[in-house]
Protein backbone atom coordinates (compact mmCIF):
# COMPACT_ATOMS: atom_id res chain seq x y z
CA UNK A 1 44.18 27.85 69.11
CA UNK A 2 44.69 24.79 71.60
CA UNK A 3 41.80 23.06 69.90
CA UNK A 4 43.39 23.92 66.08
CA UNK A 5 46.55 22.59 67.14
CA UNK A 6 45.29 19.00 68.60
CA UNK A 7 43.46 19.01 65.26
CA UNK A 8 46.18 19.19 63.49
CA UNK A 9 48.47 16.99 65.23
CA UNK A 10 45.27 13.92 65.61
CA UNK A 11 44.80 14.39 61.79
CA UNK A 12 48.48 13.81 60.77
CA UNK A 13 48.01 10.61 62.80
CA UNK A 14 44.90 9.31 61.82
CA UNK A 15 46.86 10.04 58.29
CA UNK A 16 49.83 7.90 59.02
CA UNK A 17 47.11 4.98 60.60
CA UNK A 18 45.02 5.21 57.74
CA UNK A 19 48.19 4.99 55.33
CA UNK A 20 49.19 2.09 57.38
CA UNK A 21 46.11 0.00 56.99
CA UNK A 22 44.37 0.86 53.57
CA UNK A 23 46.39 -0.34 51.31
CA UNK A 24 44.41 1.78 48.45
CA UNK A 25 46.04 4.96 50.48
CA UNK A 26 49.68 5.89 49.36
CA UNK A 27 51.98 8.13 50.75
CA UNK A 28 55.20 9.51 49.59
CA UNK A 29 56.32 12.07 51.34
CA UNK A 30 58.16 12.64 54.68
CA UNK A 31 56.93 13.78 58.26
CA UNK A 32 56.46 17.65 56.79
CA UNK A 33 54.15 16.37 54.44
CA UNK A 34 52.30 14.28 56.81
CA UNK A 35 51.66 17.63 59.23
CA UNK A 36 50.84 19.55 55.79
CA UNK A 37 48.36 16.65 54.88
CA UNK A 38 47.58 17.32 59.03
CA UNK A 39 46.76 21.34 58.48
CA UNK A 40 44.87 20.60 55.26
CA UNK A 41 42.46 18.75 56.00
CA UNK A 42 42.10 20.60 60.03
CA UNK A 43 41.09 23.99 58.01
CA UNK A 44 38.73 21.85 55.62
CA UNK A 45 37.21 20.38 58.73
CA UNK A 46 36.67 23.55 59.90
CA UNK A 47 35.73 25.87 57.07
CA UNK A 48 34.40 23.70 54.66
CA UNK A 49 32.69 20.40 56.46
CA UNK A 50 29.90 23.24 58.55
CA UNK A 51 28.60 24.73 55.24
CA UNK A 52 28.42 20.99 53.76
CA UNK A 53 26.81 19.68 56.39
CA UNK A 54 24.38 22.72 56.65
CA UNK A 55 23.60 22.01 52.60
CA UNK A 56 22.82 18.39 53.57
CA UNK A 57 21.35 18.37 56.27
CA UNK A 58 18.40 17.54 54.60
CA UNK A 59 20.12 14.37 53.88
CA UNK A 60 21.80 13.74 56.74
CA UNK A 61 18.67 13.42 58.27
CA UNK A 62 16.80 11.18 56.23
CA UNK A 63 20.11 8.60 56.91
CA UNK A 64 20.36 8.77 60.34
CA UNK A 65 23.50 10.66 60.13
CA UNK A 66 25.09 8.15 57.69
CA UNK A 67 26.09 10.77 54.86
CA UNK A 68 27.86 12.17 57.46
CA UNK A 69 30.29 9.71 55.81
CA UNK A 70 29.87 10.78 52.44
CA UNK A 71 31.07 14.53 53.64
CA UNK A 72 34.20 13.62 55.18
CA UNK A 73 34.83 11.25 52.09
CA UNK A 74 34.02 14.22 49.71
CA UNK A 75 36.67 16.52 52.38
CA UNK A 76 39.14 13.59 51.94
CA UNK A 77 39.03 13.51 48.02
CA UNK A 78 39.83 17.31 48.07
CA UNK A 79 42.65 16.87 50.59
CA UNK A 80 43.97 14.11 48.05
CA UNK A 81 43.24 16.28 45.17
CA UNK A 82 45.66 19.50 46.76
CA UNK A 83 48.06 17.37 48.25
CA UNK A 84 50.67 15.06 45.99
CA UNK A 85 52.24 13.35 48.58
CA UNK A 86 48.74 11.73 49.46
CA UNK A 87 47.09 8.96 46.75
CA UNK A 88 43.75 7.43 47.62
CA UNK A 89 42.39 5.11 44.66
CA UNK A 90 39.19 3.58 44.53
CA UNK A 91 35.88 4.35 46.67
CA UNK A 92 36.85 1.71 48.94
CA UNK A 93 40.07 3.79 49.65
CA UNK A 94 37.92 6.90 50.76
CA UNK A 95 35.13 5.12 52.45
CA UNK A 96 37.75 2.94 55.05
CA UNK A 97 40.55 6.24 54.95
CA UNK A 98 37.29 8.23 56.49
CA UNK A 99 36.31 5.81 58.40
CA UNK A 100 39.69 5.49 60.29
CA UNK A 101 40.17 8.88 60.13
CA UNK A 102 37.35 9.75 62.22
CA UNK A 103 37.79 6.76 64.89
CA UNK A 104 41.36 8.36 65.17
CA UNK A 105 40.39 11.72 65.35
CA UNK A 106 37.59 10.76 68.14
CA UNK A 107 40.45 8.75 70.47
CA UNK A 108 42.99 11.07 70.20
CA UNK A 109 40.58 14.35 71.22
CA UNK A 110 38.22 12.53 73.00
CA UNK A 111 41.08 11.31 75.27
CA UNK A 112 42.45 14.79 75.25
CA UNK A 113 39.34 16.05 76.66
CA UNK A 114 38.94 13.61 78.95
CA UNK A 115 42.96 13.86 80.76
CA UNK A 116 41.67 17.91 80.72
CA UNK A 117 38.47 16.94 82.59
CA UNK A 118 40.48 15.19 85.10
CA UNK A 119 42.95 17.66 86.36
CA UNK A 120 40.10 20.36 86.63
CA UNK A 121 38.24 18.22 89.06
């Protein structure tokens, strides 16, 4: 539940980042929506992103790993579709918001897991 949680919270920041430096992402909502933007796209990470990758893994393969992009952007554009307050326009939009979005993601948990790490030792 830990793990859910830090998902949520690193999501609604990589969000807000993304918001604040793609200019083809728009938001119009307030902090709520920002953690409800958060929560959506944490359970579509972890429901729907396994059985896409698992379909394409075929592909994912044969690119080295790079339509691991293509997923996440696909996982964006349904987070944009079920969510007003979020607007992405334009591929551009999707391929930079994912691209922040997982750079954010991997500081904020990876640094998370690495404070952990050092109080066990």
């Amino acid at each position: 539940m830990t793990k859910f949680i830090l998902r949520i919270i690193a999501n609604t920041v990589a969000i807000f980042v993304a918001v604040r430096l793609v200019e083809e992402i728009t938001f119009t909502g307030d902090f709520i929506d920002y953690l409800i933007v958060g929560i959506v796209l944490a359970l579509a990470n972890t429901f729907i992103r396994p059985i896409l990758k698992i379909i394409s893994a075929p592909l994912i393969f044969i690119t080295m790993g790079l339509f691991m992009i293509v997923i996440n952007a696909l996982i964006l554009f349904a987070v944009d579709y079920f969510v007003e307050a979020l607007t992405i326009t334009g591929f551009m939009g999707y391929l930079w918001g994912t691209i922040i979005i997982a750079i954010a993601n991997a500081v904020i948990v990876g640094s998370f897991k690495q404070h952990k790490k050092i109080e066990t030792e």
